[in-house]
Protein backbone atom coordinates (compact mmCIF):
# COMPACT_ATOMS: atom_id res chain seq x y z
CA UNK A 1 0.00 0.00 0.00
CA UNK A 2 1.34 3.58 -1.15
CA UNK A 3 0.38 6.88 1.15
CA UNK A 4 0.50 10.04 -1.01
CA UNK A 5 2.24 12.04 1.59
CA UNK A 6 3.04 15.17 -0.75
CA UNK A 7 2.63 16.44 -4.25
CA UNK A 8 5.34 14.46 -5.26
CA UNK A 9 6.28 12.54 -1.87
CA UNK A 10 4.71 8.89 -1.15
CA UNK A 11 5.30 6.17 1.30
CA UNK A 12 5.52 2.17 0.24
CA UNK A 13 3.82 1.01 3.43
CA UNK A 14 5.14 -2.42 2.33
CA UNK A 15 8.72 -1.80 1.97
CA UNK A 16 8.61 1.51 4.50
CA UNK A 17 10.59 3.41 1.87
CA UNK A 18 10.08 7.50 0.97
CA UNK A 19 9.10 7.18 -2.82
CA UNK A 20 9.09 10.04 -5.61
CA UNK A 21 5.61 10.28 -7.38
CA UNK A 22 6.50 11.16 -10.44
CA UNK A 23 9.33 8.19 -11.08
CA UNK A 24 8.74 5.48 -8.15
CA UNK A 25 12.84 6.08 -7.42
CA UNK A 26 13.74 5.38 -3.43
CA UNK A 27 14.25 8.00 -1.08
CA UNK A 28 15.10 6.28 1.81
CA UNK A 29 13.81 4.76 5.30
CA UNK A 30 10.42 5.77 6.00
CA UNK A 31 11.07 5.92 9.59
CA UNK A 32 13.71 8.64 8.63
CA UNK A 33 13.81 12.16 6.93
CA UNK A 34 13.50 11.79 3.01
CA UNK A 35 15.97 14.53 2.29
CA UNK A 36 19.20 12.67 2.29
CA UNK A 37 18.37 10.30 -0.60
CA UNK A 38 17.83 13.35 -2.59
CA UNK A 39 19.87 15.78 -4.39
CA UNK A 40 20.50 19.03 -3.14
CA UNK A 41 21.34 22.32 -4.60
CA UNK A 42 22.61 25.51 -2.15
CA UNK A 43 21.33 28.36 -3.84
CA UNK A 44 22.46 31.83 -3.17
CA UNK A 45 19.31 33.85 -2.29
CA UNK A 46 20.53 36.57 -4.40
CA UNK A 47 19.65 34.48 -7.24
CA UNK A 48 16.24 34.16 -6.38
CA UNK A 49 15.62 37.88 -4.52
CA UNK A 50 16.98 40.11 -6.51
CA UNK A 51 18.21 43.51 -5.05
CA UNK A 52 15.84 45.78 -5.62
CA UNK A 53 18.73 48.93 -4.80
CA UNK A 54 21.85 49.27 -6.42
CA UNK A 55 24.83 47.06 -4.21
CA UNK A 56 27.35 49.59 -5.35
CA UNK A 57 25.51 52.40 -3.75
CA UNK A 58 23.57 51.10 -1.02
CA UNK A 59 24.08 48.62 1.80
CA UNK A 60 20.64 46.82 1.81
CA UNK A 61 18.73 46.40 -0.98
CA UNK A 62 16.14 44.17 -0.21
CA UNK A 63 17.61 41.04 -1.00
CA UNK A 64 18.73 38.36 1.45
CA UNK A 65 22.46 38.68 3.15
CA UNK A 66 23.81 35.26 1.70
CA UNK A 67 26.15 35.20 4.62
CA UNK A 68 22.78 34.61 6.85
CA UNK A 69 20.52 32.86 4.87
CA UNK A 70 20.77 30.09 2.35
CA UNK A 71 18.54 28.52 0.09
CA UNK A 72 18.36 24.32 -0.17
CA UNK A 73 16.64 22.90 -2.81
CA UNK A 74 15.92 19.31 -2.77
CA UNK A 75 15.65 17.39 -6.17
CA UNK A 76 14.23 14.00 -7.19
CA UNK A 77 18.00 11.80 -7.92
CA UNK A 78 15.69 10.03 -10.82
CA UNK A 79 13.64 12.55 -12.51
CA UNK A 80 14.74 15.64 -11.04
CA UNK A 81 11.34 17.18 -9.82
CA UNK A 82 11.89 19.43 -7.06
CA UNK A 83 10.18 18.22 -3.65
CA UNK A 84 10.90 20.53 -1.43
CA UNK A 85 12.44 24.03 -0.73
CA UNK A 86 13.77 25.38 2.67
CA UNK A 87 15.74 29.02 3.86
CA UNK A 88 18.31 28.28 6.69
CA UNK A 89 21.38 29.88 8.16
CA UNK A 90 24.89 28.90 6.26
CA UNK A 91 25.90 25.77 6.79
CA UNK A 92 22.57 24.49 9.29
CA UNK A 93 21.70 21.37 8.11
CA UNK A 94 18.82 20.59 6.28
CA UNK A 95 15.26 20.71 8.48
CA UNK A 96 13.40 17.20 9.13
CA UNK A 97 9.75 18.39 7.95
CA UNK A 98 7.98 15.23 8.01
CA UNK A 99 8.26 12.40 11.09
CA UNK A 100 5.80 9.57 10.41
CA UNK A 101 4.63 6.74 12.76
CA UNK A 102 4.58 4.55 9.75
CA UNK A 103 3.26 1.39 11.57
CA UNK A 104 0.19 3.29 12.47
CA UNK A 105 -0.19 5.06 9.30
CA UNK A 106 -0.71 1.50 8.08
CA UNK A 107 -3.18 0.43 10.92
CA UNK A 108 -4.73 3.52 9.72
CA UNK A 109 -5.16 2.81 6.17
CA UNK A 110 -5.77 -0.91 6.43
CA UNK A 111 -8.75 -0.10 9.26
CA UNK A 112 -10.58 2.43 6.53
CA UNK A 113 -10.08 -0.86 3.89
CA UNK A 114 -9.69 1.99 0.99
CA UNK A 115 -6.51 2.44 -1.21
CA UNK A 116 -4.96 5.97 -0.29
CA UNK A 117 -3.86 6.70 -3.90
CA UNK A 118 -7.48 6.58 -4.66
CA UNK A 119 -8.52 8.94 -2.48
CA UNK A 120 -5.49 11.44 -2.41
CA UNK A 121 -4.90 11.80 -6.11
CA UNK A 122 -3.77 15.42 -6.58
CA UNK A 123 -0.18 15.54 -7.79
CA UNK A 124 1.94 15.49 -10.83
CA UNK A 125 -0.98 13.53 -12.83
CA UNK A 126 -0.34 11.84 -16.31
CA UNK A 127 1.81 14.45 -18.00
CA UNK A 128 4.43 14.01 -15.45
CA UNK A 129 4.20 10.07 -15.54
CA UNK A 130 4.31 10.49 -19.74
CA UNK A 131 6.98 13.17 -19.19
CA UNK A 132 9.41 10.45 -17.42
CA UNK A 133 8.63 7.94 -19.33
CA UNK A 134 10.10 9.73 -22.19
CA UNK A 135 13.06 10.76 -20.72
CA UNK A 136 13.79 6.89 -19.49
CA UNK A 137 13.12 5.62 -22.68
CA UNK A 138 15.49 7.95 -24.32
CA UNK A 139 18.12 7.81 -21.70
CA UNK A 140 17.80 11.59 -20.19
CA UNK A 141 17.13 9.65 -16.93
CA UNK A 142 17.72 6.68 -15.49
């Protein structure tokens, strides 16, 4: 039994592994934060705010101090969605988001006797599915 636990974030209640939605790849122990089996990218938030001032002239310009904030941006390792993005201090370590009680989350779902992809079927749909699909059967992804 799969729990949808994000847009793109499930749980394999049968194996108790973090799963990506889009290209079934692993993520890691269930009973653990997802974010290590996934790839990460430390952005500058410069790149993302903009100053809205002039640097040369002015000291703040509305944009984040990259010596005090960082952004992490978590990727898929199979198709490369994005899952998740945080803002933390330099060199903190990435946030634990999610903590599940997966053997009750199955008691859960095996006492209401439906299937949870049924009834939690928002996320990236049958583009994204025909998307990677494509790109495995052409190499672009593994």
């Amino acid at each position: 039994m799969r729990v949808p636990m994000t847009e793109y974030l499930l749980i394999d209640l049968d194996t108790e592994r973090w799963v990506c939605r889009v290209c079934q790849h692993d993520l890691g122990d269930a009973h653990t934060n997802y974010k290590p089996g996934t790839l990460v990218y430390d952005r500058d938030p410069r790149e993302i705010h903009q100053p809205i001032l002039d640097p040369e002239r002015y000291e703040f310009t509305f944009s984040p101090d990259p010596t005090y904030c960082r952004i992490l941006e978590f990727y898929c390792p199979g198709c490369a969605t994005q899952l998740e993005t945080e803002y933390v201090p330099p060199g903190h370590p990435p946030t634990v988001d999610m903590v599940w009680d997966v053997d009750a989350l199955r008691r859960q779902w095996e006492e209401r006797g439906v299937d949870p992809e049924e009834i939690f079927n928002y996320g990236p749909g049958e583009d994204a599915q025909k998307y990677t699909a494509h790109h495995k059967a052409t190499g672009h992804i593994r």
